[in-house]
C-alpha atoms as a PDB file:
ATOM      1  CA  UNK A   1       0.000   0.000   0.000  1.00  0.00           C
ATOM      2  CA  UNK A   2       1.678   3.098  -1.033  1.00  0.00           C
ATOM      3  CA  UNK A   3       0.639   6.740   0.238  1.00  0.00           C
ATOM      4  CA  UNK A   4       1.474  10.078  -1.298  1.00  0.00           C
ATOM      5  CA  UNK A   5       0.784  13.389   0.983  1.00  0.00           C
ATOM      6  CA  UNK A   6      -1.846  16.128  -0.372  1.00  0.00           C
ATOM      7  CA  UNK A   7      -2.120  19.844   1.398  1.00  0.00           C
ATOM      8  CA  UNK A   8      -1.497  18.943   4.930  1.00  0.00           C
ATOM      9  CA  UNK A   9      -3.333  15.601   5.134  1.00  0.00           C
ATOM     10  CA  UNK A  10      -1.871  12.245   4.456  1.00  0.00           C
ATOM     11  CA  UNK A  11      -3.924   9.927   1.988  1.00  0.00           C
ATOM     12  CA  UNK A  12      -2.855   6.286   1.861  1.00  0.00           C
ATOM     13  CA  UNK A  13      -3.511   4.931  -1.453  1.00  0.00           C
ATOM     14  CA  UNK A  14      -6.577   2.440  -0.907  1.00  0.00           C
ATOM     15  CA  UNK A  15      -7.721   2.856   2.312  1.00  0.00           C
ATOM     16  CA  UNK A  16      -9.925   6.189   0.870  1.00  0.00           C
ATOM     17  CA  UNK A  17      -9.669   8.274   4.674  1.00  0.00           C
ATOM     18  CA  UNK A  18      -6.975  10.438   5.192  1.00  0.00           C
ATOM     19  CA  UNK A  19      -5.098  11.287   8.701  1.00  0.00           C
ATOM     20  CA  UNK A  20      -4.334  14.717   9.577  1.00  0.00           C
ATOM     21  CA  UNK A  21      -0.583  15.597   8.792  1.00  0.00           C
ATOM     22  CA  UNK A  22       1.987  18.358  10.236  1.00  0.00           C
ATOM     23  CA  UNK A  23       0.369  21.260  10.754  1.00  0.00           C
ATOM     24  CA  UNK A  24       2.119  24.507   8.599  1.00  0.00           C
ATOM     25  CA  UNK A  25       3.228  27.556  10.487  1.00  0.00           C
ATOM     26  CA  UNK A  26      -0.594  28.782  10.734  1.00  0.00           C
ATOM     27  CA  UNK A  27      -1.995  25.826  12.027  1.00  0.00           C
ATOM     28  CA  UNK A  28      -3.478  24.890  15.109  1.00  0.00           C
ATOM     29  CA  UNK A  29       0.070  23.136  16.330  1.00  0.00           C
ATOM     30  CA  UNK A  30       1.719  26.199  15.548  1.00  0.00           C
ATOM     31  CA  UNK A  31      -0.574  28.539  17.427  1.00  0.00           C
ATOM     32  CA  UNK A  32      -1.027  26.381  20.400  1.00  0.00           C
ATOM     33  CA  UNK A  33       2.997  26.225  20.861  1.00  0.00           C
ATOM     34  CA  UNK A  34       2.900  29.565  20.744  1.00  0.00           C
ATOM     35  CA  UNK A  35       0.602  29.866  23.559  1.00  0.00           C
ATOM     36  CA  UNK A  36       2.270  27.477  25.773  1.00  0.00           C
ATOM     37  CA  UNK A  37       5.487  29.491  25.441  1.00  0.00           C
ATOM     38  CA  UNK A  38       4.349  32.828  26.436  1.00  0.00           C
ATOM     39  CA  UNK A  39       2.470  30.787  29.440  1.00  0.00           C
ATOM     40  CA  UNK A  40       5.825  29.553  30.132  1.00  0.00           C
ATOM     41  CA  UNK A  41       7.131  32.997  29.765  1.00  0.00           C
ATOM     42  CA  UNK A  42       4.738  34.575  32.083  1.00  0.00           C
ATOM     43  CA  UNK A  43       5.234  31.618  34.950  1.00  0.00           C
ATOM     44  CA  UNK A  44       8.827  32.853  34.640  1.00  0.00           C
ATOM     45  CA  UNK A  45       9.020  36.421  34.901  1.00  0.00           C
ATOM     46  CA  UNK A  46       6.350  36.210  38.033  1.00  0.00           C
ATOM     47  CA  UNK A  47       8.773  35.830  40.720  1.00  0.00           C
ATOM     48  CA  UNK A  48      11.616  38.110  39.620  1.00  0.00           C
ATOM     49  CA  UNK A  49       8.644  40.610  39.030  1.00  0.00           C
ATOM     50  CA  UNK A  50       7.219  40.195  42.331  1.00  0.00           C
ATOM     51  CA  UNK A  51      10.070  40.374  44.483  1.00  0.00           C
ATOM     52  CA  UNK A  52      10.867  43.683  42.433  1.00  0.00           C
ATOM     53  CA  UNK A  53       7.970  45.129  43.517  1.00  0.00           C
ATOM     54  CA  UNK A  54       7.965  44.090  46.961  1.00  0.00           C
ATOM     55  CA  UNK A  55      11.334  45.609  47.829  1.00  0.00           C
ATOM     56  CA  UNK A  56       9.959  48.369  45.548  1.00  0.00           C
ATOM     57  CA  UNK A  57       7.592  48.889  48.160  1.00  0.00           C
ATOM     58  CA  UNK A  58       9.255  48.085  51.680  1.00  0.00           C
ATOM     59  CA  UNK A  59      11.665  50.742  50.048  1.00  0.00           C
ATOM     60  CA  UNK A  60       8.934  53.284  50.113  1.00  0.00           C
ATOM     61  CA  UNK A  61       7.529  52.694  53.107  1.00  0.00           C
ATOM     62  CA  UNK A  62      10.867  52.918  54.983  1.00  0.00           C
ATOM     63  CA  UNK A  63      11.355  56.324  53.907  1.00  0.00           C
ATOM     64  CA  UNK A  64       8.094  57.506  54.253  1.00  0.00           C
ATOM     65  CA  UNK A  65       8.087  56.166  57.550  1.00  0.00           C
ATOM     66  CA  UNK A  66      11.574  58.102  58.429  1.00  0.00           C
ATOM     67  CA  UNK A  67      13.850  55.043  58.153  1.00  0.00           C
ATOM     68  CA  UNK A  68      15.923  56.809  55.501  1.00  0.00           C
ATOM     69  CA  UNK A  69      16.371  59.753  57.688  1.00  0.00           C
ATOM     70  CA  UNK A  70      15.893  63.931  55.750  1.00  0.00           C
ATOM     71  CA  UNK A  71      17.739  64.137  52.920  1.00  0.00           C
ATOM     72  CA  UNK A  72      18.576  67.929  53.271  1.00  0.00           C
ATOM     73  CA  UNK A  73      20.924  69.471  50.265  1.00  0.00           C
ATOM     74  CA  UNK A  74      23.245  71.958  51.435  1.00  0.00           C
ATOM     75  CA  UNK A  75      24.737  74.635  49.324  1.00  0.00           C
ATOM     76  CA  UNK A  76      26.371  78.049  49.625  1.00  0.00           C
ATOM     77  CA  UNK A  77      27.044  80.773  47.498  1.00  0.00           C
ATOM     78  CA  UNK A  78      30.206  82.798  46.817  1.00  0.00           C
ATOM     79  CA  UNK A  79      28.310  86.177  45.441  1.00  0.00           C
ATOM     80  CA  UNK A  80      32.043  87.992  44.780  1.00  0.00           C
ATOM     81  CA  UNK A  81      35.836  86.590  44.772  1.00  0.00           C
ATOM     82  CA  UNK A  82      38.701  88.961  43.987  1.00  0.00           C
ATOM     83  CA  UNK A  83      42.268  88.277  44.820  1.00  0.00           C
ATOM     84  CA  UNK A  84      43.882  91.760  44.658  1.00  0.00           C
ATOM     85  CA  UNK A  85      47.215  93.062  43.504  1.00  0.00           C
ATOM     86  CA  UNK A  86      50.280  93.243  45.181  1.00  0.00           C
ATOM     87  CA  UNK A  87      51.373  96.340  42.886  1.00  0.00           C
ATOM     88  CA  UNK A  88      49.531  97.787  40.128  1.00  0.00           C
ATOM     89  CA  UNK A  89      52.273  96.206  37.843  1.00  0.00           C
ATOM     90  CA  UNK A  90      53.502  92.282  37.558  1.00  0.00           C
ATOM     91  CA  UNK A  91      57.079  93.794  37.159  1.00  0.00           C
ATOM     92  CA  UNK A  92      56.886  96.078  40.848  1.00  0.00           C
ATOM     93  CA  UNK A  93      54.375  93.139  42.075  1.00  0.00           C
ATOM     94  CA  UNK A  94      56.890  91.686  45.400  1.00  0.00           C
ATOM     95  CA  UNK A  95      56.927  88.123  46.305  1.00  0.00           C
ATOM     96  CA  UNK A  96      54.624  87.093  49.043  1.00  0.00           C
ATOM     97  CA  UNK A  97      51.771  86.404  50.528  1.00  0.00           C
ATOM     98  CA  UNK A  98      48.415  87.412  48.760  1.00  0.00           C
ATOM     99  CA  UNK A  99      45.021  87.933  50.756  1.00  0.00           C
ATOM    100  CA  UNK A 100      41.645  87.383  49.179  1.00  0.00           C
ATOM    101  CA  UNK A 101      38.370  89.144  48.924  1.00  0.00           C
ATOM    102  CA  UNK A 102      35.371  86.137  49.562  1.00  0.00           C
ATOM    103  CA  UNK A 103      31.768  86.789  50.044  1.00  0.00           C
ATOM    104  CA  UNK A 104      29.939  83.114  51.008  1.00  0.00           C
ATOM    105  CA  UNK A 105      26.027  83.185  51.750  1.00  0.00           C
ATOM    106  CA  UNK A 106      24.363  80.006  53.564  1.00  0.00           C
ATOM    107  CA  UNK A 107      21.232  80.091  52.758  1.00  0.00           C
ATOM    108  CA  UNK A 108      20.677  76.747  54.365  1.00  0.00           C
ATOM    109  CA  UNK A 109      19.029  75.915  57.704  1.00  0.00           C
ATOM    110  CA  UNK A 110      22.761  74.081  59.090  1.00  0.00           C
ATOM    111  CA  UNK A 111      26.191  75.902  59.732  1.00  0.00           C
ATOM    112  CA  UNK A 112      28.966  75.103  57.081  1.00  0.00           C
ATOM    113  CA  UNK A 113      32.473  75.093  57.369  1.00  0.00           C
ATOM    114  CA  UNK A 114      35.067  76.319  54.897  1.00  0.00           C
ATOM    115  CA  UNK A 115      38.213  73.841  55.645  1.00  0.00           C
ATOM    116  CA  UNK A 116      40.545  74.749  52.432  1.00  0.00           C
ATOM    117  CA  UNK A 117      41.440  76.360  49.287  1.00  0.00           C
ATOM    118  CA  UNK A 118      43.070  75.669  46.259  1.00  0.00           C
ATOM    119  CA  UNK A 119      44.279  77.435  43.381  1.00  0.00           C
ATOM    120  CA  UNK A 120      46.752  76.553  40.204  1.00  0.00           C
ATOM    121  CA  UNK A 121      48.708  80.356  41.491  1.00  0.00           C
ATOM    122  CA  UNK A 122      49.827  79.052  44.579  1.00  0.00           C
ATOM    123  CA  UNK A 123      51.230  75.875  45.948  1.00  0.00           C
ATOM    124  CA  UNK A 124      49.885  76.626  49.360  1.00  0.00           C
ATOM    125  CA  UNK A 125      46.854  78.446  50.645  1.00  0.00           C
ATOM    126  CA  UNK A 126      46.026  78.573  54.431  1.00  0.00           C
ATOM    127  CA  UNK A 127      42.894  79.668  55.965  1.00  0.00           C
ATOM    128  CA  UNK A 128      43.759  82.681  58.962  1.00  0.00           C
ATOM    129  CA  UNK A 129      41.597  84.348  61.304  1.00  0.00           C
ATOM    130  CA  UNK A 130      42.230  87.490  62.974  1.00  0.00           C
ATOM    131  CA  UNK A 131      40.266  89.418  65.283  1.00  0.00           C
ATOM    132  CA  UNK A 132      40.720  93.002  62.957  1.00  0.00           C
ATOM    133  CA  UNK A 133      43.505  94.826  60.581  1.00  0.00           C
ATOM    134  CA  UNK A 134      46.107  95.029  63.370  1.00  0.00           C
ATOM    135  CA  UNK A 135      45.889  91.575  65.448  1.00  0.00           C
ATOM    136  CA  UNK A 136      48.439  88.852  64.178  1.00  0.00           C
ATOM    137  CA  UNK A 137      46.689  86.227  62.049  1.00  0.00           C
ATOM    138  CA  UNK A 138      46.230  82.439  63.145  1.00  0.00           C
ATOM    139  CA  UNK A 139      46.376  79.669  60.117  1.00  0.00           C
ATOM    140  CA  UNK A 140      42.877  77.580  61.776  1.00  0.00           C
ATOM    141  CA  UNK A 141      41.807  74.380  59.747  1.00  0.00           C
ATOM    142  CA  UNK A 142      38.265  76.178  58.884  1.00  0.00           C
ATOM    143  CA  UNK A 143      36.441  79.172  60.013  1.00  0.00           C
ATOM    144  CA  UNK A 144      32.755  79.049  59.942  1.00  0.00           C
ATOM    145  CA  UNK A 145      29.880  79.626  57.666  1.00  0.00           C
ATOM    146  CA  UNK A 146      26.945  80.346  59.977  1.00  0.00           C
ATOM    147  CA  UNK A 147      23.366  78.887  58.991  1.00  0.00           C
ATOM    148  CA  UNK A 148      21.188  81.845  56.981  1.00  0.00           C
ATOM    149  CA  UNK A 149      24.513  83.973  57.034  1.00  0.00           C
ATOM    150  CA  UNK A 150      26.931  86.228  54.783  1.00  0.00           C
ATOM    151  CA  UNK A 151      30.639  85.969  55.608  1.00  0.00           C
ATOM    152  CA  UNK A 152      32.845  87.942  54.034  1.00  0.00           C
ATOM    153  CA  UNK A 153      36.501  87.079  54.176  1.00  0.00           C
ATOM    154  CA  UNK A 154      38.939  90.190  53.479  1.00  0.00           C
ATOM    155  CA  UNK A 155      43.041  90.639  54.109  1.00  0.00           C
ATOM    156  CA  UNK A 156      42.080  92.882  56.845  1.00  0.00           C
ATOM    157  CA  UNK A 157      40.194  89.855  59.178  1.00  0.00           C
ATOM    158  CA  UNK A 158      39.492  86.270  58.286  1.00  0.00           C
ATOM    159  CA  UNK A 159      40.758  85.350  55.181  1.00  0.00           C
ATOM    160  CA  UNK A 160      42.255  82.824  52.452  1.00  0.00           C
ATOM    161  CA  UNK A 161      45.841  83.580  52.013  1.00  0.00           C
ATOM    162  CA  UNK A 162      47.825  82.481  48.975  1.00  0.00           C
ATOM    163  CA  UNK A 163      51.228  81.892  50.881  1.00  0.00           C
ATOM    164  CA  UNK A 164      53.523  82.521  47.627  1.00  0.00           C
ATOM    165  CA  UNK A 165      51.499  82.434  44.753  1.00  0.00           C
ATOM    166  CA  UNK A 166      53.435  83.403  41.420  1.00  0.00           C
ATOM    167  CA  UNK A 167      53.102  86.385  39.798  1.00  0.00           C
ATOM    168  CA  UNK A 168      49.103  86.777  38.546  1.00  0.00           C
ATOM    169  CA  UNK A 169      48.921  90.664  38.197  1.00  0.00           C
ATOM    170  CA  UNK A 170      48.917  90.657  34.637  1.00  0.00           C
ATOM    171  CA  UNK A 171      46.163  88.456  34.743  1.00  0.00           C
ATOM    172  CA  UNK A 172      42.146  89.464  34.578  1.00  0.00           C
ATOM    173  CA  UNK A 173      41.499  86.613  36.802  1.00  0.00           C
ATOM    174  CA  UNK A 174      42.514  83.159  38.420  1.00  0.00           C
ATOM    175  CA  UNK A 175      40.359  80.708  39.347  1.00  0.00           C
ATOM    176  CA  UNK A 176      39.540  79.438  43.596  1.00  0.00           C
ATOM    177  CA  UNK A 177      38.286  76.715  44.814  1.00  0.00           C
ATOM    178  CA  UNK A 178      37.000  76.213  48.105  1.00  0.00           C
ATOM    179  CA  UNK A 179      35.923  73.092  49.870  1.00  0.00           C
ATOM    180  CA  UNK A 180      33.120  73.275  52.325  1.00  0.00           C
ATOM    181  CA  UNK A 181      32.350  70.466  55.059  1.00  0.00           C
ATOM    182  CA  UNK A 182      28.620  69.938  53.583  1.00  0.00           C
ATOM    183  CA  UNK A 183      28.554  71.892  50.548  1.00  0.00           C
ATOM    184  CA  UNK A 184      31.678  70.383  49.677  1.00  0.00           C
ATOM    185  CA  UNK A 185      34.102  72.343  46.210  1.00  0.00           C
ATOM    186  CA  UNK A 186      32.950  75.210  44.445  1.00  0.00           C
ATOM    187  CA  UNK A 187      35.579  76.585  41.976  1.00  0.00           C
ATOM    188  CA  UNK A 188      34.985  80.414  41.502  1.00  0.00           C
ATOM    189  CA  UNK A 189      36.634  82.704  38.984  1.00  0.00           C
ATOM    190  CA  UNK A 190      38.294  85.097  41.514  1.00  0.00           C
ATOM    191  CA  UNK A 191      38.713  89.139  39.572  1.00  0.00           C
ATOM    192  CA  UNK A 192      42.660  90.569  40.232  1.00  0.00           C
ATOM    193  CA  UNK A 193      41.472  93.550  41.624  1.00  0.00           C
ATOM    194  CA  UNK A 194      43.778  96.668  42.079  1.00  0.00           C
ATOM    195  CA  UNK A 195      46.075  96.610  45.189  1.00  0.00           C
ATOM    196  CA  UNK A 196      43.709  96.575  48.858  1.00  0.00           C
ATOM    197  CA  UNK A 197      40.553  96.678  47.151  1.00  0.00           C
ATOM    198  CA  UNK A 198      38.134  93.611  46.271  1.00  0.00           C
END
């Protein structure tokens, strides 16, 4: 008995009934697979998706709750930086020490603390507080921003002192950075004022 296959069905030669072959791409095989593996799919992704969400929300709930503690951002503001001249010319200019002109606002609701400067002028920069124009300066490793406050640092009190910078007068400006304990660096472009004056 020989058979010969017709349009999806297989006929055996005689027998006059045919048995259902291989179903194409379209068929009901085909579409029945493809059910089974997005059920398969779906059974899979359930746990990873549900443990997502439930960290998701014990997540939320702890810092809603106060587990995460307040997040507060703290930032200052340097409204004016000028480091001024130690001649009018580079060529008179002397070696030496150079003060700084700094205005810092804290606008914030915590006190902030100013513990260094940098600058690509000088290899050393020290912090120095001094109770007015004629009381010898103290190098201190910060000097206070108060909270809601405008400090303004000056050669004449508190200040930041480039130790021996090298010669900037012929420059417009140089840049500062400061580091703050919260507020951490903020580089400023500082003006090179004219001798004394910010």
């Amino acid at each position: 008995m020989s058979a010969h296959v017709t349009a999806g069905r297989t006929v055996q030669a005689g027998s006059g009934r045919a048995e259902p072959g291989p179903a194409g791409p379209g068929g009901a095989t085909g579409q029945a697979g493809r059910a089974d593996w997005l059920r398969d799919l779906a059974r899979a992704a359930a746990g990873p998706v549900a443990c997502a969400a439930a960290l998701i929300g014990l997540q939320f709930l702890w810092v809603t709750t106060g587990g995460a503690g307040n997040i507060v951002l703290q930032r200052v503001q340097v409204s004016q930086a000028a480091v001024p001249m130690r001649s009018f010319t580079a060529a008179a200019a002397p070696s030496g020490p150079a003060g700084t002109f700094v205005t810092i606002w804290n606008p914030g609701k915590k006190a902030d603390t100013l513990l260094s400067a940098s600058s690509p002028i000088a290899r050393r920069i020290v912090l120095i507080r001094r109770g007015g124009p004629e009381a010898p300066a103290t190098v201190v490793p910060g000097l206070t921003i108060p909270a809601g406050s405008t400090v303004t640092l000056t050669p004449f009190g508190n200040d930041v002192l480039l130790t021996d910078p090298v010669r900037y007068e012929d420059d417009a400006t140089v840049p500062l950075t400061l580091t703050f304990r919260r507020a951490g660096r903020i580089t400023v472009t500082a003006d090179v004022s004219a001798p004394g004056t910010p």
